[in-house]
C-alpha atoms as a PDB file:
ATOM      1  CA  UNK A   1       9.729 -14.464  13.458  1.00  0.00           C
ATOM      2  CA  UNK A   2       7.518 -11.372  14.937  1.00  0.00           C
ATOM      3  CA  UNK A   3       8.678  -8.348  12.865  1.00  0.00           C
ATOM      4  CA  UNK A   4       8.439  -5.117  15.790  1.00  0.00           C
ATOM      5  CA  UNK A   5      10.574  -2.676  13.783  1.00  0.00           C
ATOM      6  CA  UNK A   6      12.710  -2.457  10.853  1.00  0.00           C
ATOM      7  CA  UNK A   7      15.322   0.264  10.463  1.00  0.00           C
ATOM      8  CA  UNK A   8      16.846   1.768   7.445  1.00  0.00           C
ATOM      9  CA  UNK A   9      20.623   3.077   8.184  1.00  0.00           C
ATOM     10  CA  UNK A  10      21.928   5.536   5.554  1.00  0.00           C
ATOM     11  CA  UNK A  11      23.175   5.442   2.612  1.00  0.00           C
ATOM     12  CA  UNK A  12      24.648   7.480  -0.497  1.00  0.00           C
ATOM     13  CA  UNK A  13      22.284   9.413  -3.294  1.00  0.00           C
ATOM     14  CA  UNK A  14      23.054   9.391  -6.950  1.00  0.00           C
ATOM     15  CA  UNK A  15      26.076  12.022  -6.378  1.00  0.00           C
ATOM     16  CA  UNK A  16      27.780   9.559  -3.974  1.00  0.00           C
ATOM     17  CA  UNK A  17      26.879  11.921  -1.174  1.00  0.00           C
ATOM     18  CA  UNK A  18      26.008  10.762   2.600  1.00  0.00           C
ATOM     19  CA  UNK A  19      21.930  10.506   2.967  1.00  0.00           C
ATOM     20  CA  UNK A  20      21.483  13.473   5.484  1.00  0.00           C
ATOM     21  CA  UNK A  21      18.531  11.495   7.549  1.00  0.00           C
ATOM     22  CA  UNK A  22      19.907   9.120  10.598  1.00  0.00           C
ATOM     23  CA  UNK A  23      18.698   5.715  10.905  1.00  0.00           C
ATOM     24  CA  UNK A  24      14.963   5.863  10.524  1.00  0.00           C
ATOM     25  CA  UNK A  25      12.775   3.357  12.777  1.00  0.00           C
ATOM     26  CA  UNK A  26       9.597   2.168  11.410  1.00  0.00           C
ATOM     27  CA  UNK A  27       7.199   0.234  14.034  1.00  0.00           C
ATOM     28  CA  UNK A  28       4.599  -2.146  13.175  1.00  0.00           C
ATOM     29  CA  UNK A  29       0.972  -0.469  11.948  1.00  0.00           C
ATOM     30  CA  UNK A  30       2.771   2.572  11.474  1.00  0.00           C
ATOM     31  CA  UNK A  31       2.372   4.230   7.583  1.00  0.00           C
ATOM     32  CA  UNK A  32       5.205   5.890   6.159  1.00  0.00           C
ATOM     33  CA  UNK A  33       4.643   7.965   2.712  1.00  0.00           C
ATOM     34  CA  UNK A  34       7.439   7.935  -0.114  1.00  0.00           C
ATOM     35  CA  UNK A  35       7.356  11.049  -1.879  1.00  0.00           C
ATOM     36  CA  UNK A  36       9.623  12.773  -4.290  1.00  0.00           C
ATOM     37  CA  UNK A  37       9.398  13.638  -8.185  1.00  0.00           C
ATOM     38  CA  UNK A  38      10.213  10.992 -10.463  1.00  0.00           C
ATOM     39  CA  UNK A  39      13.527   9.709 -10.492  1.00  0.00           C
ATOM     40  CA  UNK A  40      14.195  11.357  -7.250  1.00  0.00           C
ATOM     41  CA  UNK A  41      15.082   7.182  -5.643  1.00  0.00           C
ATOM     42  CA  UNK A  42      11.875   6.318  -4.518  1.00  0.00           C
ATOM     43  CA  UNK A  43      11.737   2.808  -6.250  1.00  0.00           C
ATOM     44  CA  UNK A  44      15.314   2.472  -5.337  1.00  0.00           C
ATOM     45  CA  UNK A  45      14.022   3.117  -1.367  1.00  0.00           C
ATOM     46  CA  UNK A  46      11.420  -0.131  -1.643  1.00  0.00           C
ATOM     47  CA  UNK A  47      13.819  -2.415  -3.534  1.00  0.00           C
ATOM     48  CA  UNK A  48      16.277  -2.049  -0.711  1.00  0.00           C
ATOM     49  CA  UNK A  49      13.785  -2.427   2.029  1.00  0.00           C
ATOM     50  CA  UNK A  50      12.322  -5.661  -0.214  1.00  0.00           C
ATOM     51  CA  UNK A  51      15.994  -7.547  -0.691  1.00  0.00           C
ATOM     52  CA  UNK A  52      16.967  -6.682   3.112  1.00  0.00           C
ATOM     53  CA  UNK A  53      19.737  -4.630   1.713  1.00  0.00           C
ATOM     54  CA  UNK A  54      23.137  -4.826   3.319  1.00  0.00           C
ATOM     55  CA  UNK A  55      25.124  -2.116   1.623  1.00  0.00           C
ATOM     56  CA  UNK A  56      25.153  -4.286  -1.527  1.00  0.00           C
ATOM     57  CA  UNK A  57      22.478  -1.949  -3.898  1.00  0.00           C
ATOM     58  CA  UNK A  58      23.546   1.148  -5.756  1.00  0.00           C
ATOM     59  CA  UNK A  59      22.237   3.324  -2.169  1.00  0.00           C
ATOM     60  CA  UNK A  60      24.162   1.226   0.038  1.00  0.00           C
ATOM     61  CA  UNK A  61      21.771   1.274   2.283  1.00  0.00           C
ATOM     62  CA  UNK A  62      21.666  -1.275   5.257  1.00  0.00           C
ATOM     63  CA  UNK A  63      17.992  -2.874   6.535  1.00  0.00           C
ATOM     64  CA  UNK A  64      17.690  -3.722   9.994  1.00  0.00           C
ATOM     65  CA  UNK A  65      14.992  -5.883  11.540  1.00  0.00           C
ATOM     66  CA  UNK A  66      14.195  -5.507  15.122  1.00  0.00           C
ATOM     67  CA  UNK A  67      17.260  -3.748  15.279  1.00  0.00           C
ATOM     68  CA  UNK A  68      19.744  -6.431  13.766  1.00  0.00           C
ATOM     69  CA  UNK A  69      21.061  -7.495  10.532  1.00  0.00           C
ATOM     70  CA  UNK A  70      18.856 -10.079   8.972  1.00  0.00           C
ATOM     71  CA  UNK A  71      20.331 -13.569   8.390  1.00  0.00           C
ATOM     72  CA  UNK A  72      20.712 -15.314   5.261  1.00  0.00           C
ATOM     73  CA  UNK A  73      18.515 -17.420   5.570  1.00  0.00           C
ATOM     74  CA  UNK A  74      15.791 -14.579   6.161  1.00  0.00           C
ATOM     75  CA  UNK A  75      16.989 -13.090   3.086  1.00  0.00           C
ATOM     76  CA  UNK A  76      17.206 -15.761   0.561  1.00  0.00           C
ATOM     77  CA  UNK A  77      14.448 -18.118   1.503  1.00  0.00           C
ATOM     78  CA  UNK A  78      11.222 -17.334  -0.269  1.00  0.00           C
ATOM     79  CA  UNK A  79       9.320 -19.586   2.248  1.00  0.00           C
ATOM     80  CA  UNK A  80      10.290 -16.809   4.893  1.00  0.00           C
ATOM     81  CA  UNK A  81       9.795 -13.804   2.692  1.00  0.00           C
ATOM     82  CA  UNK A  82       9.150 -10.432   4.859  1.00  0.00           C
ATOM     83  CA  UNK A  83       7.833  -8.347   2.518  1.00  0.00           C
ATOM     84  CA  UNK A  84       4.439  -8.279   0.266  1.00  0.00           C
ATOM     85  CA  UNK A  85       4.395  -5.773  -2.407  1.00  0.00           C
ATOM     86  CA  UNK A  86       1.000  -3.884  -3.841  1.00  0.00           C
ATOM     87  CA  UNK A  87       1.565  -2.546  -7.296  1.00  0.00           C
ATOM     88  CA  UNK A  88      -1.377  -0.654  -9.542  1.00  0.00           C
ATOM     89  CA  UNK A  89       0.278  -3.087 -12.236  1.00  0.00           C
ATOM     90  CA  UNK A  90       0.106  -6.301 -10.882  1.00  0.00           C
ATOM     91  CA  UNK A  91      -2.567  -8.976 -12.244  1.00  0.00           C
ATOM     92  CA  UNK A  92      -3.296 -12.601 -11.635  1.00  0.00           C
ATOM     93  CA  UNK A  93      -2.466 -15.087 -14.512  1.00  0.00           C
ATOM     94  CA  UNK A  94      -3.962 -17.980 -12.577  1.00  0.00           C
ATOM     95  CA  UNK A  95      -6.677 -19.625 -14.590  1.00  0.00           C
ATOM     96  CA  UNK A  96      -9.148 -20.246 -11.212  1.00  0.00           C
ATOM     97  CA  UNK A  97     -11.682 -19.290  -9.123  1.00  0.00           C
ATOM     98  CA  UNK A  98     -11.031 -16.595  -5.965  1.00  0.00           C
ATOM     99  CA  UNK A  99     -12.389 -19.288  -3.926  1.00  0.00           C
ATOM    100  CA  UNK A 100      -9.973 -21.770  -5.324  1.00  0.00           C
ATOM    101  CA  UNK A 101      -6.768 -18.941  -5.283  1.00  0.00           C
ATOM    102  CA  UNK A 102      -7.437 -17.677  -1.625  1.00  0.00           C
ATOM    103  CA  UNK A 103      -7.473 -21.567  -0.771  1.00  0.00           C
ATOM    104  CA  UNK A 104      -4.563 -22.176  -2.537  1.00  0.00           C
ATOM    105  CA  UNK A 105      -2.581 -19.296  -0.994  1.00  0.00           C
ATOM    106  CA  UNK A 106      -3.782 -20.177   2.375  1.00  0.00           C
ATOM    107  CA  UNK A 107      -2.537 -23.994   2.184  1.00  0.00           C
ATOM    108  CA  UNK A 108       0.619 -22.776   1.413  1.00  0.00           C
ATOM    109  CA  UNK A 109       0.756 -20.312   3.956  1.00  0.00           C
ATOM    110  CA  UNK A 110      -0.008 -23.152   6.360  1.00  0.00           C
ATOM    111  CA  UNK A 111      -3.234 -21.526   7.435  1.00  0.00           C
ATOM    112  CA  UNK A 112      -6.471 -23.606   8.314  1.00  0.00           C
ATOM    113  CA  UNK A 113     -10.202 -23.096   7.636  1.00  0.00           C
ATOM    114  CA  UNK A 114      -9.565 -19.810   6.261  1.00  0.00           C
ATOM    115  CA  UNK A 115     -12.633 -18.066   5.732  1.00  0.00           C
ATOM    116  CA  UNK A 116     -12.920 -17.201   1.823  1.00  0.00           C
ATOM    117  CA  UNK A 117     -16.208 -15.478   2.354  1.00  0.00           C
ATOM    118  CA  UNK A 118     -14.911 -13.218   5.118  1.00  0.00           C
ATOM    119  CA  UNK A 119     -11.728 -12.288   3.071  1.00  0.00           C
ATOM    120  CA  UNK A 120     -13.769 -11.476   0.069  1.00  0.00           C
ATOM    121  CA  UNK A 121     -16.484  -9.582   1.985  1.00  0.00           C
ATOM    122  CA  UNK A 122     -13.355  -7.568   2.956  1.00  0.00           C
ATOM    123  CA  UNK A 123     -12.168  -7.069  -0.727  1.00  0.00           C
ATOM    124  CA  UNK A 124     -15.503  -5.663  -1.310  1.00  0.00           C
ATOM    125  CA  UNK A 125     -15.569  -3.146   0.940  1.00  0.00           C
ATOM    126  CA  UNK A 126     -12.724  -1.468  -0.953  1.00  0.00           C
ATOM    127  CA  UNK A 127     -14.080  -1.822  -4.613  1.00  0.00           C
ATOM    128  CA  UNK A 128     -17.844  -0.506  -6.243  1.00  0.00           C
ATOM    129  CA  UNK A 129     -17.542  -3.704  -8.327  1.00  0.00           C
ATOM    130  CA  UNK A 130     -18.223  -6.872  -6.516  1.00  0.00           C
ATOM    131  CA  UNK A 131     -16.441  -9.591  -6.213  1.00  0.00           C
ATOM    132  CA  UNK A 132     -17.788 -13.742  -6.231  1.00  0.00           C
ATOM    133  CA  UNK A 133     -16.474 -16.694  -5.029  1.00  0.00           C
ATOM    134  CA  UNK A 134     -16.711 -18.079  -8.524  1.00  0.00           C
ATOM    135  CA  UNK A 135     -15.357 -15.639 -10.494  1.00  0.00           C
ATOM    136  CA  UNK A 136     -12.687 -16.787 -12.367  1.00  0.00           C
ATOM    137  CA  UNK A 137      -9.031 -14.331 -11.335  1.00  0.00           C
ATOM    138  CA  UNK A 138      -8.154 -13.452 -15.091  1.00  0.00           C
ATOM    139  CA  UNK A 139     -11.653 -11.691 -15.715  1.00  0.00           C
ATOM    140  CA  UNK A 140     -11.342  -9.413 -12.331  1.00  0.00           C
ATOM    141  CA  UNK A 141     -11.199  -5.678 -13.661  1.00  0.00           C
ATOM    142  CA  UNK A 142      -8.003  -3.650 -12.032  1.00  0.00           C
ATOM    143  CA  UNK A 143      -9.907  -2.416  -8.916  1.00  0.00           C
ATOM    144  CA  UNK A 144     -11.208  -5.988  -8.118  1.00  0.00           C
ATOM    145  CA  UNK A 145      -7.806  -7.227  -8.743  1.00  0.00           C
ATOM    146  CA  UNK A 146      -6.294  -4.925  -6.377  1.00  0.00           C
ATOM    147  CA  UNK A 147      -9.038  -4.603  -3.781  1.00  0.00           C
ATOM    148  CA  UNK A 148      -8.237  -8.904  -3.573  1.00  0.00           C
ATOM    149  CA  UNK A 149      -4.706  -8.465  -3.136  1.00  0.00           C
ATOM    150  CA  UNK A 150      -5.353  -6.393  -0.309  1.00  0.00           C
ATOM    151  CA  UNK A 151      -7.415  -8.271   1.475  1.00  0.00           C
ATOM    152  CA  UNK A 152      -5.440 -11.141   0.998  1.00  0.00           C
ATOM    153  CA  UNK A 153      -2.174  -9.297   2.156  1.00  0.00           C
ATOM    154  CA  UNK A 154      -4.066  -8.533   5.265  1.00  0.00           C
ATOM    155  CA  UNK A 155      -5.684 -11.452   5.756  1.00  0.00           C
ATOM    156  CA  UNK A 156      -3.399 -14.508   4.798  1.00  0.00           C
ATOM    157  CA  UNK A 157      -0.163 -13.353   4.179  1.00  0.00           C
ATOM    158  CA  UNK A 158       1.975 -13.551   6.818  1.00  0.00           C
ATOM    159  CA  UNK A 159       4.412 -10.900   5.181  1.00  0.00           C
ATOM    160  CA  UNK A 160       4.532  -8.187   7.803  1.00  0.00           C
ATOM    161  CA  UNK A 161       6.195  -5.259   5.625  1.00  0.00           C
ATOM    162  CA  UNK A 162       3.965  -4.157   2.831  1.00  0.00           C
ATOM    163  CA  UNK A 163       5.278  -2.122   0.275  1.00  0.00           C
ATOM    164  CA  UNK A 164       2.657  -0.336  -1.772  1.00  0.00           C
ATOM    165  CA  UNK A 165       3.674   1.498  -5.058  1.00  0.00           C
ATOM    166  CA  UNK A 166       1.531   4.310  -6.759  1.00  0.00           C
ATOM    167  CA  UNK A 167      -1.803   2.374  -6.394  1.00  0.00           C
ATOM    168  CA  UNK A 168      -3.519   5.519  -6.303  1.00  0.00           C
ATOM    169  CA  UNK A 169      -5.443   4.827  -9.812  1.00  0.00           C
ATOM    170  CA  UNK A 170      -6.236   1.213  -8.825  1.00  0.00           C
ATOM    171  CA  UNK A 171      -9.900   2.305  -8.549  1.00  0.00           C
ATOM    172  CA  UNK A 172     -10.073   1.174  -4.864  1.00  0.00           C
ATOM    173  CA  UNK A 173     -10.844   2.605  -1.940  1.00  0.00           C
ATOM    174  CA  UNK A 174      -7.398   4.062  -0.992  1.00  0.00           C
ATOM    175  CA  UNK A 175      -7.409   5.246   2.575  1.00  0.00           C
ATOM    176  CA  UNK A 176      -9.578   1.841   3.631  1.00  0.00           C
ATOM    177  CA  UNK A 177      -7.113   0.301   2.029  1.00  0.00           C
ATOM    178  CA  UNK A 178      -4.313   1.328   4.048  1.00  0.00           C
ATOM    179  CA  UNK A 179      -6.091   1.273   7.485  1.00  0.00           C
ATOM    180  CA  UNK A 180      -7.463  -2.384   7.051  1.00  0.00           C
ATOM    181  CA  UNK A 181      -3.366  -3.162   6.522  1.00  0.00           C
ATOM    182  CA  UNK A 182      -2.261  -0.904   9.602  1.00  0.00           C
ATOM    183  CA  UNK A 183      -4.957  -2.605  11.585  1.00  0.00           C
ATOM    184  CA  UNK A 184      -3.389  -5.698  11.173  1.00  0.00           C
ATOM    185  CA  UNK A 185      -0.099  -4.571  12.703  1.00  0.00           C
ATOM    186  CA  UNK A 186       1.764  -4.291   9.616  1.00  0.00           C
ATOM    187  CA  UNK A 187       4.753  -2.014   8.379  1.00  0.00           C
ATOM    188  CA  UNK A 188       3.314  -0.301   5.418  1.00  0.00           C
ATOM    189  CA  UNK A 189       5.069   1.814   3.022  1.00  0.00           C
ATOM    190  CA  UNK A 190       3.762   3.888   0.162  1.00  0.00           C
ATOM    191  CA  UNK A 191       4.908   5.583  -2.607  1.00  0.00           C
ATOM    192  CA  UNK A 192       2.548   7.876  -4.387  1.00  0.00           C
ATOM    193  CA  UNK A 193       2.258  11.420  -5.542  1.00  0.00           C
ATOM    194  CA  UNK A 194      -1.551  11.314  -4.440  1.00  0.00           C
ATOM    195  CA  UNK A 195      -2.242  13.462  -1.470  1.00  0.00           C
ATOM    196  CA  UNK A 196      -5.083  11.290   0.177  1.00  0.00           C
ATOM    197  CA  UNK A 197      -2.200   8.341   0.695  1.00  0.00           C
ATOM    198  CA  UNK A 198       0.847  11.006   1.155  1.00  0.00           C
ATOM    199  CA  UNK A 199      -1.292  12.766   3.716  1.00  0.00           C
ATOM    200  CA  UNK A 200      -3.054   9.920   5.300  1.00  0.00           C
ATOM    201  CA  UNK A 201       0.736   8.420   6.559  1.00  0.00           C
ATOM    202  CA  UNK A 202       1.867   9.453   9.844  1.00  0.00           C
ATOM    203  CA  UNK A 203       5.290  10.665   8.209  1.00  0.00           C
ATOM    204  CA  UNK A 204       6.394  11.227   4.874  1.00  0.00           C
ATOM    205  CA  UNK A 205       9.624  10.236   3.511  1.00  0.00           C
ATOM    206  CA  UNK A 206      10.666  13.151   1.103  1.00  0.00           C
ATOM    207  CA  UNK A 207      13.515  11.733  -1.694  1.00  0.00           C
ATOM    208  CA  UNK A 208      15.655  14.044  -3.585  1.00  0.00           C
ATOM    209  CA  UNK A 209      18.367  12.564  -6.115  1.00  0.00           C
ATOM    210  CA  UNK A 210      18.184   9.633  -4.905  1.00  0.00           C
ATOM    211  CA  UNK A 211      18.694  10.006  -1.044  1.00  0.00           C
ATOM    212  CA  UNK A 212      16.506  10.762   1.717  1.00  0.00           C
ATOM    213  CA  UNK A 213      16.311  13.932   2.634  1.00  0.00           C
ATOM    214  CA  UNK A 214      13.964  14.976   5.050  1.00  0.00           C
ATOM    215  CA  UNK A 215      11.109  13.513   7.317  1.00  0.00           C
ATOM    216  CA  UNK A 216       7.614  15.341   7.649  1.00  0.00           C
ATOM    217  CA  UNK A 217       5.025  14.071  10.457  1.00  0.00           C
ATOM    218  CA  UNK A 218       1.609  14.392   9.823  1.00  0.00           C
ATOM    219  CA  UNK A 219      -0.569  17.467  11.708  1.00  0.00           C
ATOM    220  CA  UNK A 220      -3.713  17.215  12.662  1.00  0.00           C
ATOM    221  CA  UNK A 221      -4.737  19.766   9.690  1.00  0.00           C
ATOM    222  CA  UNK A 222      -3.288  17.095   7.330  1.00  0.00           C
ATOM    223  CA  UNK A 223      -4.933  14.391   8.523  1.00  0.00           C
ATOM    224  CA  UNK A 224      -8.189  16.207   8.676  1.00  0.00           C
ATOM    225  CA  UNK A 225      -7.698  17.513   4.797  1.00  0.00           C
ATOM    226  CA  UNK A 226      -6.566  13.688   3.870  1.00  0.00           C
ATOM    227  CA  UNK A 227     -10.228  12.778   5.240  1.00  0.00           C
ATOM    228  CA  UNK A 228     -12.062  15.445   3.256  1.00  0.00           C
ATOM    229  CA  UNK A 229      -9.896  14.598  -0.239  1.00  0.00           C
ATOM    230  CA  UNK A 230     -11.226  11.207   0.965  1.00  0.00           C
ATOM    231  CA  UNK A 231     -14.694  11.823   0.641  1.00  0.00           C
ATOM    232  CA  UNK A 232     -14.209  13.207  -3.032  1.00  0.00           C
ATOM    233  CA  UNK A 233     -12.064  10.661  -3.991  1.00  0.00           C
ATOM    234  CA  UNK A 234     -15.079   8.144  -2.981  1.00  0.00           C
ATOM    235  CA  UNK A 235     -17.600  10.720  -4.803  1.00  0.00           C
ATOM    236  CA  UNK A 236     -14.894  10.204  -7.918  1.00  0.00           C
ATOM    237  CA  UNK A 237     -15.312   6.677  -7.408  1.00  0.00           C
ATOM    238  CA  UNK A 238     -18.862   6.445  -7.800  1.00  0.00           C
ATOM    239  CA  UNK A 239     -19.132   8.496 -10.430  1.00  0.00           C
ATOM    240  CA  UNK A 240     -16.947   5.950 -12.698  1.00  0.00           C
ATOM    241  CA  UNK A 241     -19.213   3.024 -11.430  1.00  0.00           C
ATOM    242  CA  UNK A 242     -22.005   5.176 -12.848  1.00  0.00           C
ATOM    243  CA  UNK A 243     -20.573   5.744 -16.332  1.00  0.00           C
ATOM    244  CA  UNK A 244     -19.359   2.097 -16.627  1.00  0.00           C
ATOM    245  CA  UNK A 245     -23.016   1.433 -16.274  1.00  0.00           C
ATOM    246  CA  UNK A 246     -24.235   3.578 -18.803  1.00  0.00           C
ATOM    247  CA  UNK A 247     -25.683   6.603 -16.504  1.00  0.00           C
ATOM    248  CA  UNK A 248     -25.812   9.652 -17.470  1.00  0.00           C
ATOM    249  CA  UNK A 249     -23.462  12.335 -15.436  1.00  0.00           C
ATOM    250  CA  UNK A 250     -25.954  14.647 -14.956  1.00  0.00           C
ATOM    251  CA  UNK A 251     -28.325  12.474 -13.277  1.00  0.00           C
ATOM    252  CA  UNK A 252     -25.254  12.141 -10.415  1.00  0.00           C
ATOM    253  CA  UNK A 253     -26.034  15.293  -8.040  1.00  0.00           C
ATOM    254  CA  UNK A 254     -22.316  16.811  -7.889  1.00  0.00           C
ATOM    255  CA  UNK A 255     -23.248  19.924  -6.674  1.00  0.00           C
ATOM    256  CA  UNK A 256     -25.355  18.618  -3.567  1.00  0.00           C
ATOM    257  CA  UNK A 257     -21.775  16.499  -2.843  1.00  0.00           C
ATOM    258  CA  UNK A 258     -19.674  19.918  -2.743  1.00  0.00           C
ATOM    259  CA  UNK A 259     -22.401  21.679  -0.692  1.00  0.00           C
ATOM    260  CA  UNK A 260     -22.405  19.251   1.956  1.00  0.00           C
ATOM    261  CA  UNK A 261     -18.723  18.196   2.082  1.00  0.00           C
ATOM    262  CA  UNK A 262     -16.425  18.961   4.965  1.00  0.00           C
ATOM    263  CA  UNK A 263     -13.913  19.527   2.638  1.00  0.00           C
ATOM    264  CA  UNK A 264     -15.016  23.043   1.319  1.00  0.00           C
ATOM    265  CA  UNK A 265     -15.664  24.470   5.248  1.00  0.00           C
ATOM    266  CA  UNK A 266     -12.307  23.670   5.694  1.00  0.00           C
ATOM    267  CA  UNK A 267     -11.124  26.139   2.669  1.00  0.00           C
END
């Protein structure tokens, strides 16, 4: 089944109060943010979306896909599970080889000649620390871990929501992260308090006690800023590759990287 939109009809927040947003679309490759302080229904919001909710969670919320209710089947069957989730805490217990694990996942996905190198070629372009075929799952550090998931989410999975929860100190490359899922057509959805994922969605979903409250689109300033945060958040990046291998800080030129960056003209 080709997933084109899913929609998320209204429900209550924590008071028992009517959400005040109407039904909000979301259209494949299109990011939506999830912002809001903590316990303000945010995880609530992606456990909804994830079970197809049909008024039967605490939010009573109802899921839509492509604009009608999902069947049972759709919602019970893990063989024809919609939605992949990216979590900053998730880790492989599999005692194998990526080679072996992106095989694996493939076969079962009912995908052919899958190209391991290419998917972990991808993976590496979102971590400092690379990955090898042969490198056994359970000794991948957190940013290898996650920068695999994603690349397998984009590349194998068939799962065309993604929900993505505070990965924002996964020690990846965030913003690649998201387009490389976008660019595969995907529904992505992201909940962080970090402004280079908040600001790099084309809309943010702002929750308040539990309820959706408001919806802010992108500008063009945002999305320029989100760029510029970017490139410090790579510069950040690099700088804990360099004192995981035993450099010296001041050997890193920091002040040549605020000179130069975009970000500070734009102050």
């Amino acid at each position: 089944m080709k997933i084109h939109q899913i929609t998320i009809q209204a429900g209550i927040d924590k008071l028992g109060n009517t959400e005040r947003l109407p039904d909000l679309r979301i259209n494949k490759g299109e990011i939506y943010g999830i912002v809001g302080p903590t316990g303000s229904g945010k995880s609530q919001l992606i456990a909804d979306i994830e079970q197809l909710a049909q008024g039967d969670t605490a939010s009573k919320r109802k899921i839509l896909i492509n604009g009608e209710i999902p069947s049972h089947e759709l919602r019970s069957d893990p063989r024809k599970k919609m939605v992949a989730q990216l979590s900053q805490n998730m880790n492989f217990f599999a005692d194998m080889p990526v080679a072996d694990f992106l095989k694996l996942h493939a076969k079962c996905r009912g995908k052919k000649n899958i190209d391991v190198k290419h998917v972990i070629s991808i993976a590496n372009t979102l971590t400092g620390e690379p990955i090898n075929a042969n490198d056994n799952l359970t000794i991948l550090s957190g940013g290898q871990t996650r920068a695999l998931m994603v690349a397998d989410v984009a590349i194998i999975s068939e799962s065309p929501i993604v929900l993505i929860d505070e990965i924002e100190n996964a020690g990846i490359k965030k913003h690649e992260a998201l387009q490389l899922l976008s660019g595969e057509g995907k529904i992505i959805l992201v909940v962080t308090h970090d402004p280079v994922l908040a600001l790099s969605a084309q809309k943010r979903i702002i929750m308040k006690n539990g309820g959706m409250r408001d919806i802010i689109e992108s500008t063009y300033r945002e999305k320029q800023i989100s760029l510029q945060l970017n490139d410090i958040d790579q510069y950040i990046l690099t700088l804990r590759e360099d004192v995981r291998a035993g450099k010296k800080i001041e050997e890193v030129n920091f002040d040549a990287l605020l000179h130069e960056s975009s970000f500070l003209k734009c102050l």
